[in-house]
C-alpha atoms as a PDB file:
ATOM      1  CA  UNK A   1     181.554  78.428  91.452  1.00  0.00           C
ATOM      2  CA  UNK A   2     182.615  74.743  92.354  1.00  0.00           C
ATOM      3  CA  UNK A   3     184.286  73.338  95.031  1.00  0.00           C
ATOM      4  CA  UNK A   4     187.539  74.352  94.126  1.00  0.00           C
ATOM      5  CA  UNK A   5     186.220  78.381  95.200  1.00  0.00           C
ATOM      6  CA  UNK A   6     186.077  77.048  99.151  1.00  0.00           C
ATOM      7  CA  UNK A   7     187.972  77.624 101.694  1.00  0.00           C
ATOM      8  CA  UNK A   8     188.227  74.152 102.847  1.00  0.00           C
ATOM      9  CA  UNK A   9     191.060  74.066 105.076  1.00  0.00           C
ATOM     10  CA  UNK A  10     189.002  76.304 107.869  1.00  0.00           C
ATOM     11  CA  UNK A  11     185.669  76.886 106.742  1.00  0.00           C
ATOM     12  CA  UNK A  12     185.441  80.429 107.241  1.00  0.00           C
ATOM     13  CA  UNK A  13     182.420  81.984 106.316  1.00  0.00           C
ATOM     14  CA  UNK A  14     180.859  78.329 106.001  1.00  0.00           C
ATOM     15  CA  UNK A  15     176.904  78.819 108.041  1.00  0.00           C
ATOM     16  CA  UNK A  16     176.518  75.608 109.636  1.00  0.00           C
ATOM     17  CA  UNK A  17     172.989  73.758 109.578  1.00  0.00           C
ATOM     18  CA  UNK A  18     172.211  72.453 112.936  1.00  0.00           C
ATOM     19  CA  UNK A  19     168.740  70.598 112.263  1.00  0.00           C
ATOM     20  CA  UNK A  20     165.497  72.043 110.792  1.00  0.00           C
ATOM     21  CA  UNK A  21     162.159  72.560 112.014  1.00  0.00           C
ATOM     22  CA  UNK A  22     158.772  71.438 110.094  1.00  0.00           C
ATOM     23  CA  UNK A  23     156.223  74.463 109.780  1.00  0.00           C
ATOM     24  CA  UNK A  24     154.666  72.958 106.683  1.00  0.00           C
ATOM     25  CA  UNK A  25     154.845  69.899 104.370  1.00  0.00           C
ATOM     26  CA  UNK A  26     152.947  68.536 101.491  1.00  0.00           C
ATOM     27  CA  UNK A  27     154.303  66.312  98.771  1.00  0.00           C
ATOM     28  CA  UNK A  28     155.191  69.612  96.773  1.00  0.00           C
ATOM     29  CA  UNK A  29     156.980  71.848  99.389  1.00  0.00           C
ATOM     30  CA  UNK A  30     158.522  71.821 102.486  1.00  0.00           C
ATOM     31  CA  UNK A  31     159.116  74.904 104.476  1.00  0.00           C
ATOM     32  CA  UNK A  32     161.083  74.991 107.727  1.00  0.00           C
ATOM     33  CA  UNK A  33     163.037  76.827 109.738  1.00  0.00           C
ATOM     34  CA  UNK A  34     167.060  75.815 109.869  1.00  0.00           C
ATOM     35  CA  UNK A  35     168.955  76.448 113.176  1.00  0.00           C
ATOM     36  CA  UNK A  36     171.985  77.954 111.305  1.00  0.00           C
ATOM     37  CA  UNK A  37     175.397  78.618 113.330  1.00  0.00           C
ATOM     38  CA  UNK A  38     176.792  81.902 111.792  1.00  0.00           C
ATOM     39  CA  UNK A  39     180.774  81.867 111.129  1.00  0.00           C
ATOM     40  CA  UNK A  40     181.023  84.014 113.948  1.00  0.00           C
ATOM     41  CA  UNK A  41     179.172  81.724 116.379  1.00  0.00           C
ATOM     42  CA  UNK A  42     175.814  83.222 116.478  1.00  0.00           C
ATOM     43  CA  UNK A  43     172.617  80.979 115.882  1.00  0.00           C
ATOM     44  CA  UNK A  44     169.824  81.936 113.899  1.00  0.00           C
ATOM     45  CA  UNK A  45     166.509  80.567 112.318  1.00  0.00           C
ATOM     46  CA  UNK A  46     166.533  80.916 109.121  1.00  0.00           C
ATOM     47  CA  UNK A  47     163.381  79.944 106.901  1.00  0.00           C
ATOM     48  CA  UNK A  48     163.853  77.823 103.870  1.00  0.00           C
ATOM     49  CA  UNK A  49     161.604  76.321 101.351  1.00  0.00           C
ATOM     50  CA  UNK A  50     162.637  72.641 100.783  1.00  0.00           C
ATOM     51  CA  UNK A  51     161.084  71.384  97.571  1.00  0.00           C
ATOM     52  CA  UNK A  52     161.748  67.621  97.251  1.00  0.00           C
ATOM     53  CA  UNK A  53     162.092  67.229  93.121  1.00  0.00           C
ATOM     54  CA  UNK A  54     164.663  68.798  91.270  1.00  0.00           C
ATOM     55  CA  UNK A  55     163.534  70.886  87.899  1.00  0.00           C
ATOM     56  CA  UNK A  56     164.054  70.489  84.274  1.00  0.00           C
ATOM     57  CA  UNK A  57     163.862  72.295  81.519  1.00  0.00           C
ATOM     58  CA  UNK A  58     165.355  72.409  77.587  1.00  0.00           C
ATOM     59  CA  UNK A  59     166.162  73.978  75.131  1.00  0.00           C
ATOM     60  CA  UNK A  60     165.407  73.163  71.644  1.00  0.00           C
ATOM     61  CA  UNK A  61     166.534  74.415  69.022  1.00  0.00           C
ATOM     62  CA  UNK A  62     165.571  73.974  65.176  1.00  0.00           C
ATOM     63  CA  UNK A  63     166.804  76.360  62.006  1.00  0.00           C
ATOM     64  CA  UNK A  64     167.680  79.524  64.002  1.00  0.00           C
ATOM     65  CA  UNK A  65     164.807  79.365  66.249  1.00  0.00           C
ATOM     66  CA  UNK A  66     163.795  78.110  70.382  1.00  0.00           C
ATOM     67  CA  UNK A  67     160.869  76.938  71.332  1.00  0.00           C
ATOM     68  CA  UNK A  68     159.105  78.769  73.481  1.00  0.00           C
ATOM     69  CA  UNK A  69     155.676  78.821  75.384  1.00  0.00           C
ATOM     70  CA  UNK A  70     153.601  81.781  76.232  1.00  0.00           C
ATOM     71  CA  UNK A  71     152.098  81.272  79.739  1.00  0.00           C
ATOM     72  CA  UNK A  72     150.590  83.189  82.308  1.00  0.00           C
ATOM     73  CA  UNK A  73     151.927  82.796  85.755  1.00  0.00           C
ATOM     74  CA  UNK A  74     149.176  83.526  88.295  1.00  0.00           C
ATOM     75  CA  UNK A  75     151.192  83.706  91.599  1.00  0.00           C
ATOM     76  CA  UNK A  76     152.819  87.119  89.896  1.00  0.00           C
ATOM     77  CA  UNK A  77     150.441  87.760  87.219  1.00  0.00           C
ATOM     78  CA  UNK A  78     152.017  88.438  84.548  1.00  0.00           C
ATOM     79  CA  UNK A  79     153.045  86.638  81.021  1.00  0.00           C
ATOM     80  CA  UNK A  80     156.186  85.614  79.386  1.00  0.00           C
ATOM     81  CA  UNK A  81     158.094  83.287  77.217  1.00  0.00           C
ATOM     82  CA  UNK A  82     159.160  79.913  78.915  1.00  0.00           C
ATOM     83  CA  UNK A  83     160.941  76.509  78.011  1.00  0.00           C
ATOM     84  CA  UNK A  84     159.158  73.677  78.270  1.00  0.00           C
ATOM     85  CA  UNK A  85     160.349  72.566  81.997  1.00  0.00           C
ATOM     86  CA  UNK A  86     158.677  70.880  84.580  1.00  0.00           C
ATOM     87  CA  UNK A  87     159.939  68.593  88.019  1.00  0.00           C
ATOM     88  CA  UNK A  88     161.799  65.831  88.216  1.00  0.00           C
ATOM     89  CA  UNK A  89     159.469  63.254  89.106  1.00  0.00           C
ATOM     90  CA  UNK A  90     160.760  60.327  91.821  1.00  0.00           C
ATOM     91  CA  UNK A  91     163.141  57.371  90.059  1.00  0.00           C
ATOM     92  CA  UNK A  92     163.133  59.547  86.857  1.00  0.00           C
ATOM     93  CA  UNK A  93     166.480  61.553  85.905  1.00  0.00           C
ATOM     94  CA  UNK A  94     166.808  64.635  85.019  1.00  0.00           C
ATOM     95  CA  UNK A  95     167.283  64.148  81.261  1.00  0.00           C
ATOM     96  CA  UNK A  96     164.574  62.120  81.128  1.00  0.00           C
ATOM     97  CA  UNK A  97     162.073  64.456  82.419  1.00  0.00           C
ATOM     98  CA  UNK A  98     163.672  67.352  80.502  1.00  0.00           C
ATOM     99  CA  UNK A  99     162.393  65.017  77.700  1.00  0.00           C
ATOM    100  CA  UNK A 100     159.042  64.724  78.897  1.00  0.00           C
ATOM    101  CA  UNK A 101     158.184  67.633  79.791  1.00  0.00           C
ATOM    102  CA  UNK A 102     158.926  69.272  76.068  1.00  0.00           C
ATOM    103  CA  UNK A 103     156.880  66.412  75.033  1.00  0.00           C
ATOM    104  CA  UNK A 104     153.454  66.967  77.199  1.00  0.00           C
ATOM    105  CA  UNK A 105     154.262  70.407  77.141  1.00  0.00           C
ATOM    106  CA  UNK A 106     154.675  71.648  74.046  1.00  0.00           C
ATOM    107  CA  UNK A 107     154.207  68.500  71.595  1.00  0.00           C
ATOM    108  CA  UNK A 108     157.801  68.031  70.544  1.00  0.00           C
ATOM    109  CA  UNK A 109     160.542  65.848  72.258  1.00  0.00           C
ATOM    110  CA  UNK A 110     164.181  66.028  72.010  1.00  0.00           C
ATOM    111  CA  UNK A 111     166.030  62.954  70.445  1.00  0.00           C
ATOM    112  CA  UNK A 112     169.183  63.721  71.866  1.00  0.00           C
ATOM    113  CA  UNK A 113     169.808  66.236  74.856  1.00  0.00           C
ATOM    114  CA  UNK A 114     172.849  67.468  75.799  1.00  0.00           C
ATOM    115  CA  UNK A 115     172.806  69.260  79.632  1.00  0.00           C
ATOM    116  CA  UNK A 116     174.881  72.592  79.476  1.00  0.00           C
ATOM    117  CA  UNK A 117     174.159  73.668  82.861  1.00  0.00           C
ATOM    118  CA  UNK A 118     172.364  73.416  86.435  1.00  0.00           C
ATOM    119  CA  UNK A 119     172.593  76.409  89.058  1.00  0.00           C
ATOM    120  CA  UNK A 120     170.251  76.904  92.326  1.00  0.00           C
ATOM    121  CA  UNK A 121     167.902  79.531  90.934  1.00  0.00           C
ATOM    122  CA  UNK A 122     167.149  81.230  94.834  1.00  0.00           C
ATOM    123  CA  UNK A 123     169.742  79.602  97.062  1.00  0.00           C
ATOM    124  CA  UNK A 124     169.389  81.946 100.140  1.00  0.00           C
ATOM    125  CA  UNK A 125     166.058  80.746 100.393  1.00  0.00           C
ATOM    126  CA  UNK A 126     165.479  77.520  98.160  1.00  0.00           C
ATOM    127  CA  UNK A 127     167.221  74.543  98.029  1.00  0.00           C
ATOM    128  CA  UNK A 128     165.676  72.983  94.228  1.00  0.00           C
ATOM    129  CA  UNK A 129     167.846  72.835  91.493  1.00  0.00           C
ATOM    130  CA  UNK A 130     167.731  73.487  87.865  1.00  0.00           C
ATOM    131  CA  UNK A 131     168.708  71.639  84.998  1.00  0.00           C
ATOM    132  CA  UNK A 132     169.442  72.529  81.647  1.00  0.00           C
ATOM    133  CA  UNK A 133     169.697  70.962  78.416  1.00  0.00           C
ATOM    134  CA  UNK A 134     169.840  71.819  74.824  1.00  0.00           C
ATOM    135  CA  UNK A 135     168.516  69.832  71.748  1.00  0.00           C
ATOM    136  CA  UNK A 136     168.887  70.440  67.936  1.00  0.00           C
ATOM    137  CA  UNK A 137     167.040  67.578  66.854  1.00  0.00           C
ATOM    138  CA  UNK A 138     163.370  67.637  68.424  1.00  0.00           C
ATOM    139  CA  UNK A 139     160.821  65.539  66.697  1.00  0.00           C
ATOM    140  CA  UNK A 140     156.818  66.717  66.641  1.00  0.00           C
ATOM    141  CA  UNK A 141     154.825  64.098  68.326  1.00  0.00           C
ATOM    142  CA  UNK A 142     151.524  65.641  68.619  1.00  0.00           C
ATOM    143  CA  UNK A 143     149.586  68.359  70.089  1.00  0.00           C
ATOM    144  CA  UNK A 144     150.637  68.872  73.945  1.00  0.00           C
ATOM    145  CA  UNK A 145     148.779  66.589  76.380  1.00  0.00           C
ATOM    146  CA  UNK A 146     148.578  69.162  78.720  1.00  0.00           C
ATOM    147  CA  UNK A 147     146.486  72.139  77.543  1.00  0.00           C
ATOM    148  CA  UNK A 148     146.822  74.292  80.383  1.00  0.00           C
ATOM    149  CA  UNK A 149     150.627  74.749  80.340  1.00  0.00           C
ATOM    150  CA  UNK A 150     150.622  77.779  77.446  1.00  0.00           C
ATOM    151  CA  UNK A 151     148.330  79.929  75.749  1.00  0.00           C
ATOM    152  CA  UNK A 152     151.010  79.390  72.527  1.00  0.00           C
ATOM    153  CA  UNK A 153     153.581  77.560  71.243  1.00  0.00           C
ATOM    154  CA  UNK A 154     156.056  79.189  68.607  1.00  0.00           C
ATOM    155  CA  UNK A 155     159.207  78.540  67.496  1.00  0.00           C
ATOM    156  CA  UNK A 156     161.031  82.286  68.333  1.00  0.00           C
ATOM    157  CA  UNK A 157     163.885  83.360  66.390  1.00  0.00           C
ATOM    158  CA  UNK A 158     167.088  82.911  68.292  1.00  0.00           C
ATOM    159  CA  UNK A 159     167.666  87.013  67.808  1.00  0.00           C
ATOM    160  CA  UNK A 160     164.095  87.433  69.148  1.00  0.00           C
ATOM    161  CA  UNK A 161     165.043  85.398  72.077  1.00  0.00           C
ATOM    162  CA  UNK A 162     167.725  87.255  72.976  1.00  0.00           C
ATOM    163  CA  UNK A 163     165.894  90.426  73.337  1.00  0.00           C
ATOM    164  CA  UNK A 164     163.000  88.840  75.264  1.00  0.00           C
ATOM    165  CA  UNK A 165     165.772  88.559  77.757  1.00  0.00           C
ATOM    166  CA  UNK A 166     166.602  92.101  78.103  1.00  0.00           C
ATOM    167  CA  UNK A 167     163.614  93.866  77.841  1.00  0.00           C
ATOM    168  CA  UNK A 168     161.360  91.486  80.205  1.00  0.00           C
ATOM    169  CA  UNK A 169     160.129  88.871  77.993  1.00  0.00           C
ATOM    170  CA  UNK A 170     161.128  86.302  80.316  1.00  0.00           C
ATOM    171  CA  UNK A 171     161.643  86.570  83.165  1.00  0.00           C
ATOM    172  CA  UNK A 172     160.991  82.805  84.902  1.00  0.00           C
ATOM    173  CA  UNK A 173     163.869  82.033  86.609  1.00  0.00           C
ATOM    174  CA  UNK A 174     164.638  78.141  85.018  1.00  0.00           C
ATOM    175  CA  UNK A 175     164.173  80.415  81.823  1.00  0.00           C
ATOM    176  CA  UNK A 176     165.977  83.255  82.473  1.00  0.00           C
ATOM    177  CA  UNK A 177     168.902  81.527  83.906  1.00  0.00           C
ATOM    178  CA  UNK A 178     169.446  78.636  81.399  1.00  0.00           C
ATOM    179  CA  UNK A 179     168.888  80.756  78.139  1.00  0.00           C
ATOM    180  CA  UNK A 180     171.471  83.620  79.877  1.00  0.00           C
ATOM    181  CA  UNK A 181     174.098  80.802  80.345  1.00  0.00           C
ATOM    182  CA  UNK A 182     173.323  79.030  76.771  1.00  0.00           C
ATOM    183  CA  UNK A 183     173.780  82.696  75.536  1.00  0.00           C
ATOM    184  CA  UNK A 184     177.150  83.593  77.891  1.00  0.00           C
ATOM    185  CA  UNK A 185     178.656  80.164  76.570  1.00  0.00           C
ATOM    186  CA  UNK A 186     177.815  80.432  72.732  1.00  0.00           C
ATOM    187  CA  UNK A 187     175.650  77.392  72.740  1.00  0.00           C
ATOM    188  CA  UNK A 188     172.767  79.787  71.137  1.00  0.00           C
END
């Protein structure tokens, strides 16, 4: 949906934010609650996480095959194919961490990325955003410098990929998303 989808002459339907208020902040999360007007008139407070970095993630792509990285998630415990995606870190864009995060990650960076995609992954709740790229021309440039981001590394066919995202695979949201819309518009 874009702008265009709005009804922009009256704003019905349109939730109005009136101001928030701080329950908790760190330099990783914010969470507050939003005075929200309702299109009918009725205020609300509504909690929202506020994260202040943006996400990215990409994927690359190399003779019929992603990379992916097997991780475990502790906060749901369970496993699953990822990209290689990480924040957005302050005065950095969103390509170029894309870029280096594959690169600590998983030991390969893109040399040219090409972003197909960025969508708000929980936005009745969340306010971070996602972006995407792709890559066909990733260069190794060592092992990962961070260890603790994936049990393995593998390059999965793209077939293989594809049915890690119907039968629960992966099931990360950055993952999910960006692979289901690189999928939908015949990019993989």
């Amino acid at each position: 949906m874009d702008d265009t989808d709005t009804d922009t002459d009256t704003d019905t339907g349109r939730w109005i934010d009136r101001g928030d208020t701080e329950i908790y902040d760190c330099p990783w999360v914010r969470l507050v609650t939003t005075d929200v007007e309702l299109p009918d008139g009725t205020r609300i407070d509504h909690h929202v996480v506020r994260l202040p970095h943006p996400a990215a993630g990409t994927i690359m792509v190399r003779d019929g095959a992603v990379l992916m990285l097997w991780r475990h998630r502790f906060i749901t415990d369970t496993w699953g194919w990822e990209l290689p995606a990480g924040a957005v870190d302050p005065g950095e864009s969103p390509e170029e961490a894309a870029r280096r995060e594959a690169a600590e990650e998983a030991g390969w960076r893109p040399r040219t990325v090409e972003r197909i995609c960025s969508f708000h992954p929980a936005n009745g709740v969340l306010d971070q955003v996602f972006h995407i790229y792709v890559s066909h021309d990733a260069e190794y440039v060592g092992p990962p410098t961070d260890v603790n981001e994936a049990a393995r590394i593998e390059w999965l066919p793209i077939d293989e990929v594809r049915r890690h995202l119907l039968d629960g695979g992966i099931t990360d949201g950055l993952s999910f998303g960006g692979l289901g819309y690189a999928f939908t518009a015949g990019v993989l």
